[in-house]
N, C-alpha and C. Protein backbone atom coordinates (compact mmCIF):
# COMPACT_ATOMS: atom_id res chain seq x y z
N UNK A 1 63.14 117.09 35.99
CA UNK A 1 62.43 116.43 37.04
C UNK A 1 62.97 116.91 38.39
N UNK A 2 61.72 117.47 39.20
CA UNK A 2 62.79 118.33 40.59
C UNK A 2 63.23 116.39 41.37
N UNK A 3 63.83 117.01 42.35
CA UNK A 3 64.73 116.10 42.92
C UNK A 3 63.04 115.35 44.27
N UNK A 4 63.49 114.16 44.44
CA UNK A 4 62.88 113.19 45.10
C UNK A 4 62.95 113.48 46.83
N UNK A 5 61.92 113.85 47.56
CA UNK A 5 62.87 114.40 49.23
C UNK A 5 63.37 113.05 49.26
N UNK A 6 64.47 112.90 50.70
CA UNK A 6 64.89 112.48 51.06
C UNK A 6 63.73 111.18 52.03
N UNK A 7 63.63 109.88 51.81
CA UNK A 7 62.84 109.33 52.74
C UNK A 7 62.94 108.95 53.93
N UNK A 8 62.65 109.63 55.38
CA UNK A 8 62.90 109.33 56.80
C UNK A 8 63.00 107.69 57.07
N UNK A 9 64.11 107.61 57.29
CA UNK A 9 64.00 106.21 58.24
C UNK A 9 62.93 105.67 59.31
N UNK A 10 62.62 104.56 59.25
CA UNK A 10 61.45 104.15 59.64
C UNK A 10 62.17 103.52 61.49
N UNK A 11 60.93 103.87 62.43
CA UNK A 11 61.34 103.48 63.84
C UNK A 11 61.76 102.24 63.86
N UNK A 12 61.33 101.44 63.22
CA UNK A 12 62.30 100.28 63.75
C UNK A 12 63.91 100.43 63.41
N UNK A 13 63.94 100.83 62.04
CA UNK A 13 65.76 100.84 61.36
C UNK A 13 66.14 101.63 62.70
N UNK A 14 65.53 102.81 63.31
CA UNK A 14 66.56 103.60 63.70
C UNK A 14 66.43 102.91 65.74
N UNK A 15 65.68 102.30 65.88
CA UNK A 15 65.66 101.19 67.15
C UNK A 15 66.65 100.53 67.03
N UNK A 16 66.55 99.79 66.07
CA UNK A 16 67.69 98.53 65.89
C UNK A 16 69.46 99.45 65.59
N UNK A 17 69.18 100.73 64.56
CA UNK A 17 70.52 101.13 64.75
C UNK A 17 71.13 101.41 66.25
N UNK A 18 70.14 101.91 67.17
CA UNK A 18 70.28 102.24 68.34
C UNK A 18 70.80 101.08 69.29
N UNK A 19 70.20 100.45 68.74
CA UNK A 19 70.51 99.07 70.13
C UNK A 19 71.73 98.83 69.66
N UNK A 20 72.32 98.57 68.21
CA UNK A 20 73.44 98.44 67.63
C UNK A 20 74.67 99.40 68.13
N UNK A 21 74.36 100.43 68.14
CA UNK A 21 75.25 101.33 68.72
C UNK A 21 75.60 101.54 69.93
N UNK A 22 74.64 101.28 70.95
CA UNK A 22 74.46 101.00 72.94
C UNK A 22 75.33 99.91 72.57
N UNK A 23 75.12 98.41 72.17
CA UNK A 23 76.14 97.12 72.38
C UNK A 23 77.61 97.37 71.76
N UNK A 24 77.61 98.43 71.02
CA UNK A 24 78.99 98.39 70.35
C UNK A 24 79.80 99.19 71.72
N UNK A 25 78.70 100.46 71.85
CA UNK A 25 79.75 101.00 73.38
C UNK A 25 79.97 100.00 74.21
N UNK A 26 79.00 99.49 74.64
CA UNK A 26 78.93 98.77 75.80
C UNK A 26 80.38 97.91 75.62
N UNK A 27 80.48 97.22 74.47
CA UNK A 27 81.70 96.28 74.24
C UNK A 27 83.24 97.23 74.11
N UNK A 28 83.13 98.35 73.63
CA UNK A 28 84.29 99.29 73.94
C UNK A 28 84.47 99.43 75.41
N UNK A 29 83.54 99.63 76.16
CA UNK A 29 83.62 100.09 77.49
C UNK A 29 83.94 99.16 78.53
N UNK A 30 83.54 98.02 78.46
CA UNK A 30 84.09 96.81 79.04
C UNK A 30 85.70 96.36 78.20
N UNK A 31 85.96 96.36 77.07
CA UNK A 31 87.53 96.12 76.70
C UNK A 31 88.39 97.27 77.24
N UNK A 32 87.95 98.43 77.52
CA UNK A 32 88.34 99.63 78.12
C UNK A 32 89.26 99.30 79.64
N UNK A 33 87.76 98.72 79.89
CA UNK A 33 88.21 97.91 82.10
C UNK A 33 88.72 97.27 81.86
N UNK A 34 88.66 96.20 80.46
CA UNK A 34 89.58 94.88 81.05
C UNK A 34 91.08 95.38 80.70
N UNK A 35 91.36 96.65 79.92
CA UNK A 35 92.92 96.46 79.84
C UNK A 35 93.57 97.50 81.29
N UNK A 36 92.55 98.70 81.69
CA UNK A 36 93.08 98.93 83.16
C UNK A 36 92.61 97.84 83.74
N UNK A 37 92.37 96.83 84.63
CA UNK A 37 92.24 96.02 85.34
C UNK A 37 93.66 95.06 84.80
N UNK A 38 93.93 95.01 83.85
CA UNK A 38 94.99 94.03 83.31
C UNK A 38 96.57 94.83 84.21
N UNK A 39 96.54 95.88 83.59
CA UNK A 39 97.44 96.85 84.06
C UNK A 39 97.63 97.00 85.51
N UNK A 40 96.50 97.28 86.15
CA UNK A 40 96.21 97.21 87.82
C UNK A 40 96.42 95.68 88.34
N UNK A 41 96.17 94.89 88.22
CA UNK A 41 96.40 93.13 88.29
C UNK A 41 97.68 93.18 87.70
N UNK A 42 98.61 93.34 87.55
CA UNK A 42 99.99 92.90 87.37
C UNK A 42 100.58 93.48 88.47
N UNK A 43 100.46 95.03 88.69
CA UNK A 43 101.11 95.72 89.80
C UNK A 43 100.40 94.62 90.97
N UNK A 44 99.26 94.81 91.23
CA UNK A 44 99.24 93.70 92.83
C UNK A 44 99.61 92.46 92.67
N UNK A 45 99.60 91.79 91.15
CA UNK A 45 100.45 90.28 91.44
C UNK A 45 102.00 90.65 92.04
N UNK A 46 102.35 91.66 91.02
CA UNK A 46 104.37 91.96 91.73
C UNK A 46 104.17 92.02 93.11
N UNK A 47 103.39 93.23 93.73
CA UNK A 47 103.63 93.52 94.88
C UNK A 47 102.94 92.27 95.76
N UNK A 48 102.20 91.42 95.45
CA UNK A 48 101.89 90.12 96.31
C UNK A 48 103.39 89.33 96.18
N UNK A 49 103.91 89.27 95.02
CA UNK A 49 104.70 88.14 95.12
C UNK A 49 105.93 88.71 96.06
N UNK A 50 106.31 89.92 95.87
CA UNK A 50 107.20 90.18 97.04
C UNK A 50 106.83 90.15 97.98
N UNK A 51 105.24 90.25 98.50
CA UNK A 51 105.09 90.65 99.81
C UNK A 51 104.92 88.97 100.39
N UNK A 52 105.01 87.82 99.62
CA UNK A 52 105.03 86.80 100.14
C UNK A 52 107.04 86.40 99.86
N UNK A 53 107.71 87.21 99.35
CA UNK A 53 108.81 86.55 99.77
C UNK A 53 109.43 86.83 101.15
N UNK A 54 108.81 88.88 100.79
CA UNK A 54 109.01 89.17 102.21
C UNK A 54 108.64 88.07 103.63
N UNK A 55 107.52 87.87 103.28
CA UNK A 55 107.17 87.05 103.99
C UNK A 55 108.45 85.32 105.09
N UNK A 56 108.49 84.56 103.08
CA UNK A 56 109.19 83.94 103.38
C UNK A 56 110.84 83.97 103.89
N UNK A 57 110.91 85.32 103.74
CA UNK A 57 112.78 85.74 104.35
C UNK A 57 112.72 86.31 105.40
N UNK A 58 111.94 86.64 105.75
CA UNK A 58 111.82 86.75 107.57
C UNK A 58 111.15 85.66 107.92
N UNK A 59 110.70 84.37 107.70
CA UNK A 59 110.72 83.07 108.25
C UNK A 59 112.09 82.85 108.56
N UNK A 60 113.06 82.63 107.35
CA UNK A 60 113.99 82.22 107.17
C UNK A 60 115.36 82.74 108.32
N UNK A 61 114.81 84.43 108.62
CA UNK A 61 115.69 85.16 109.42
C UNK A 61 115.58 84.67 111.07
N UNK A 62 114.10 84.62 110.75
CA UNK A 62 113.97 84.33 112.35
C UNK A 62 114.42 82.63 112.54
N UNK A 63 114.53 81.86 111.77
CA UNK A 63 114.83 80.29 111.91
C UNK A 63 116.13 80.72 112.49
N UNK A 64 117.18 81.38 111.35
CA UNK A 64 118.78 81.84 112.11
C UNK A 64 118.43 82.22 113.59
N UNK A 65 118.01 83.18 113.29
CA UNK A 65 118.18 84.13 115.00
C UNK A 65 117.56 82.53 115.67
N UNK A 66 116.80 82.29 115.52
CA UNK A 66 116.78 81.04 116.82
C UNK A 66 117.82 80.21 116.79
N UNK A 67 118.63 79.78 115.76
CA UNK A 67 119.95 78.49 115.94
C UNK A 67 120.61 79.52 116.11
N UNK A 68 121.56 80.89 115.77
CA UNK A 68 122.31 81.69 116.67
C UNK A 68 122.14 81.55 118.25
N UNK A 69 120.73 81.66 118.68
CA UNK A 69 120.62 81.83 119.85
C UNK A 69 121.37 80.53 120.66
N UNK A 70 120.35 79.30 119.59
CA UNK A 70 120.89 78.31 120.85
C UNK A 70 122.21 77.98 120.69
N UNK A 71 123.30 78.41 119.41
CA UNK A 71 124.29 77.86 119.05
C UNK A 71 125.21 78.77 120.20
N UNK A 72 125.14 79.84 120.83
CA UNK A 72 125.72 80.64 121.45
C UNK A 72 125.09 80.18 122.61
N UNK A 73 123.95 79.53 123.31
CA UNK A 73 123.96 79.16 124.32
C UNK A 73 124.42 77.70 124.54
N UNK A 74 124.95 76.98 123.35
CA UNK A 74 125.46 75.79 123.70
C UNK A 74 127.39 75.71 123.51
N UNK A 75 127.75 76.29 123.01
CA UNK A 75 128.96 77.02 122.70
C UNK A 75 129.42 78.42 123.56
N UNK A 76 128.81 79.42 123.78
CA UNK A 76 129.19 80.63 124.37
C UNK A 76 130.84 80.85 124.55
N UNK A 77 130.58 81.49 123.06
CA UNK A 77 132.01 82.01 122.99
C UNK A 77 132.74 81.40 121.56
N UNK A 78 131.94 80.46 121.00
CA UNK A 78 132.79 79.88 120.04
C UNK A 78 132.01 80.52 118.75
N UNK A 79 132.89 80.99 117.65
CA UNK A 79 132.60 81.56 115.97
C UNK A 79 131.58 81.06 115.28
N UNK A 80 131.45 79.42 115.59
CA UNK A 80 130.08 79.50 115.06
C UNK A 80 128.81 80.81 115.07
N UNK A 81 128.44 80.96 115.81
CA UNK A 81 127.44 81.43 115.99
C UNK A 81 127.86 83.29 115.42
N UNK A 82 129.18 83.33 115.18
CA UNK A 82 129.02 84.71 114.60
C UNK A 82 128.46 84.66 112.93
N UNK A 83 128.97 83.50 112.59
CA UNK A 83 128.73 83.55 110.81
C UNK A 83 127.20 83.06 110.71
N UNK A 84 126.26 82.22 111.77
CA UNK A 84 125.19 82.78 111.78
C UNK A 84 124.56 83.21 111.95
N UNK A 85 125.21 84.03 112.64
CA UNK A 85 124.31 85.90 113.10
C UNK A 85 124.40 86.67 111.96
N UNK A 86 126.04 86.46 111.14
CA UNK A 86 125.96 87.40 109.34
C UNK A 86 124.70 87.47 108.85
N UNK A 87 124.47 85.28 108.70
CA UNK A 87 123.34 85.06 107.95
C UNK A 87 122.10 85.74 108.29
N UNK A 88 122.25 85.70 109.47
CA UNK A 88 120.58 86.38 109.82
C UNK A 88 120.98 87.59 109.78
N UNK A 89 121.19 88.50 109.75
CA UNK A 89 121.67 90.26 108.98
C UNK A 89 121.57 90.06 107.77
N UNK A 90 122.09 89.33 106.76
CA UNK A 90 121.93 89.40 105.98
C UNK A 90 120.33 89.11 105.08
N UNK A 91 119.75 88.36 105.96
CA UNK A 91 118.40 87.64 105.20
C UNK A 91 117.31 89.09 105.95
N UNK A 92 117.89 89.71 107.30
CA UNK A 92 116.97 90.80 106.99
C UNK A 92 116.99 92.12 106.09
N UNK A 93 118.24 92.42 105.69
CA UNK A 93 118.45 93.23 104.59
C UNK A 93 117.81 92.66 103.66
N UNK A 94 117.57 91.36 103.26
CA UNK A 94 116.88 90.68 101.99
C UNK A 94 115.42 91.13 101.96
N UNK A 95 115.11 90.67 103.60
CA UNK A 95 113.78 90.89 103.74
C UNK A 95 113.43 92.38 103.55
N UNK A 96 114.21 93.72 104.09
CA UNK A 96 113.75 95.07 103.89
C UNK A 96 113.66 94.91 102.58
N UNK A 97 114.59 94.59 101.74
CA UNK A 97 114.44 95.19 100.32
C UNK A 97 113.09 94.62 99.45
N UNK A 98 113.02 93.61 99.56
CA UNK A 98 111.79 92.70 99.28
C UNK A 98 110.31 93.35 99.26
N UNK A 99 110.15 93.94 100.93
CA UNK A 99 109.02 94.62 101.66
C UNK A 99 109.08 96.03 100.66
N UNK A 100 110.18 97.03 100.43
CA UNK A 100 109.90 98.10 100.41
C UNK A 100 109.56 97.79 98.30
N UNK A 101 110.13 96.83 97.59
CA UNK A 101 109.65 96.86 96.70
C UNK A 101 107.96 95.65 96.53
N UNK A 102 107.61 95.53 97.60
CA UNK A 102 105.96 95.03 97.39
C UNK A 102 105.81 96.53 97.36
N UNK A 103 105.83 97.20 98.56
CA UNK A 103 105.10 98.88 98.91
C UNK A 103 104.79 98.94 97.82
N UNK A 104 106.31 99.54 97.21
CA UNK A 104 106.08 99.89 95.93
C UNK A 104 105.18 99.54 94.63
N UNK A 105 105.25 98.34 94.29
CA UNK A 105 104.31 97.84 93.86
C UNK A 105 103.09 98.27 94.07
N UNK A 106 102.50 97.72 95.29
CA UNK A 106 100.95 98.53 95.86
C UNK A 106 100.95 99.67 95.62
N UNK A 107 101.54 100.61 95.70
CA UNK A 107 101.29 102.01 95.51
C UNK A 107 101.42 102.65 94.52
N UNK A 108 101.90 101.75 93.35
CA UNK A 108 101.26 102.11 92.06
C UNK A 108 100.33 101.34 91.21
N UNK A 109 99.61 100.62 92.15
CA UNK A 109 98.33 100.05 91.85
C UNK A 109 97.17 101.47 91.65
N UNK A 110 96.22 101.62 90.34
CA UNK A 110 95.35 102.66 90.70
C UNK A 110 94.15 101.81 90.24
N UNK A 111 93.18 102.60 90.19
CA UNK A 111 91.90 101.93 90.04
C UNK A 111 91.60 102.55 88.30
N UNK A 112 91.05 101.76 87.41
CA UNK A 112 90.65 102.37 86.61
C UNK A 112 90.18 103.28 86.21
N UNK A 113 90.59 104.50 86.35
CA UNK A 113 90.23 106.01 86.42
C UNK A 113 89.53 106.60 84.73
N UNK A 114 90.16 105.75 83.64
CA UNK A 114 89.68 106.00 82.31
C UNK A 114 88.22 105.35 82.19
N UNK A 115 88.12 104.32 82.50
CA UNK A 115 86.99 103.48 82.18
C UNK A 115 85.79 104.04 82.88
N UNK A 116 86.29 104.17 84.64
CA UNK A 116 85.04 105.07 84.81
C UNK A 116 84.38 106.59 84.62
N UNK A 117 85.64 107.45 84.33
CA UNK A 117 84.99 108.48 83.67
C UNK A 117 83.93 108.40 82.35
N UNK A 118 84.67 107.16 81.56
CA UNK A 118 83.83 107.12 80.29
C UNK A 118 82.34 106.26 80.90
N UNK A 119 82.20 105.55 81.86
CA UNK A 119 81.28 104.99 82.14
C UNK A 119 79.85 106.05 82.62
N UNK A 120 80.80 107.08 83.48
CA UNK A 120 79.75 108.14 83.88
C UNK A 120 79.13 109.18 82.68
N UNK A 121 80.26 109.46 81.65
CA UNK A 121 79.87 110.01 80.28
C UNK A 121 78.54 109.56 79.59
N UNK A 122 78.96 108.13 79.84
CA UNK A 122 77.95 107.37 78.89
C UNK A 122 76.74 107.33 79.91
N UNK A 123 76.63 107.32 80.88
CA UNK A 123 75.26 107.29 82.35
C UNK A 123 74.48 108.82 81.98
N UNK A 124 75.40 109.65 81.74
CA UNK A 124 75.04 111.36 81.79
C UNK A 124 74.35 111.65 80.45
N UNK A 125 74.82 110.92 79.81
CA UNK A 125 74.22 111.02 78.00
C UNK A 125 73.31 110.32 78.21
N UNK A 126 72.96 109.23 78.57
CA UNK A 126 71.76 107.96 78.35
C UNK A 126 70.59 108.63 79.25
N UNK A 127 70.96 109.41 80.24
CA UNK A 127 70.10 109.91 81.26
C UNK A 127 69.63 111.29 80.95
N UNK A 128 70.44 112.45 80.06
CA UNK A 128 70.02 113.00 79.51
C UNK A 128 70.65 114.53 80.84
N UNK A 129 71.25 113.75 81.67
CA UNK A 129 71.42 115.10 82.65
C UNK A 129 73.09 115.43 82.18
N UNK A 130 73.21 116.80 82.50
CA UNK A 130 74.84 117.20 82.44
C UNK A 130 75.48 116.37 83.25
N UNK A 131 77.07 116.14 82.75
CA UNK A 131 77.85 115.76 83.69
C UNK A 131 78.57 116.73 84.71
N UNK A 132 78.15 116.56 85.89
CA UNK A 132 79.33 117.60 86.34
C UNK A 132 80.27 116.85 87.04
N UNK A 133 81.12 118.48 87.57
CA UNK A 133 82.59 117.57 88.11
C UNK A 133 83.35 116.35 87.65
N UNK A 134 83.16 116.02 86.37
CA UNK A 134 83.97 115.38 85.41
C UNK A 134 85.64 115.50 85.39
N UNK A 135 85.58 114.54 86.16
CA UNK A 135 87.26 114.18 85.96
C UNK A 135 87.78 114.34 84.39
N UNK A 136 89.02 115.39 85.13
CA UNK A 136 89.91 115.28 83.76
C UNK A 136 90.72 113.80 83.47
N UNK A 137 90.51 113.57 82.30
CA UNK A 137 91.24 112.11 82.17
C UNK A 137 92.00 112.32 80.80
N UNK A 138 93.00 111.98 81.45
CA UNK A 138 94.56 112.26 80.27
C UNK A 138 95.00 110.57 80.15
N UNK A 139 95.07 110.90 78.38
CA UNK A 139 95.78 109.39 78.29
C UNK A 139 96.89 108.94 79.18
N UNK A 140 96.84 107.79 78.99
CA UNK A 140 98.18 106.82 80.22
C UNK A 140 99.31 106.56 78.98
N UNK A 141 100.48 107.22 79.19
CA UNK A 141 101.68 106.98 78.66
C UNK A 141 101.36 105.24 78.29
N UNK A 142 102.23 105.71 76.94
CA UNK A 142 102.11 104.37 75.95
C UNK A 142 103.29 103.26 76.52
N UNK A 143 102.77 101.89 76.48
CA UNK A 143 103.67 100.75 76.92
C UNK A 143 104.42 100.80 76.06
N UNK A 144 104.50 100.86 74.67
CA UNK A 144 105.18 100.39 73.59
C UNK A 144 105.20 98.89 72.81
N UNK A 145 103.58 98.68 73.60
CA UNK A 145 103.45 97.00 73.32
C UNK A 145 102.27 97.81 72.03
């Protein structure tokens, strides 16, 4: 008995496989953003939270420098006012270090660079035109989580 052809799938099976396959990207491609966005949202929480301590230690510096001031204009000449002049040197060294690790922070904030290359992949395929100028996109070193 020769062999049976093969029977073509009918437009709807291969509609419905289709739509099946668009929602499955679609759900890769959004878990994609949410773990750079996760990654990017931690770096600006660090660098917010320093940049509000910064904040709060140069309150704190300038409170000194004002009781130095008046403690040396009500005294002039007496030690008080040197050990809180230390303090205020010291709370602005607090404050530089504070500031230069927000920077830091911020500036290794990036924008999701994986997610949207794959987003334009998937725009260039659905649309049917080449992609050009396609960013090279190299995996991101592993957390170890």
């Amino acid at each position: 008995m020769p062999p049976q052809p093969k029977q073509q799938p009918s437009i709807k099976d291969l509609v419905t496989k289709t739509a099946a396959d668009a929602q499955r990207l679609a759900k890769a491609q959004v878990a994609l953003l949410q773990k750079e966005m996760a990654e990017t949202g931690g770096k600006i929480g660090a660098g917010s939270a320093f940049g509000i301590a910064t904040a709060l230690v140069a309150f704190f510096a300038m409170m000194f420098l004002l009781l130095t001031i008046a403690f040396v204009l009500v005294a002039l000449g007496l030690p008080v006012w040197a050990g809180m002049l230390i303090v205020f040197a010291l709370l602005v060294v607090i404050a530089a270090i504070t500031g230069f690790l927000a920077k830091k922070n911020f500036d290794e904030a990036k924008p999701p660079a994986i997610a949207m290359a794959e987003f334009e992949k998937t725009k260039a395929a659905l649309s049917g035109k080449p992609l050009v100028d396609a960013p090279a996109v190299v995996s991101p070193p592993s957390t170890g989580t």
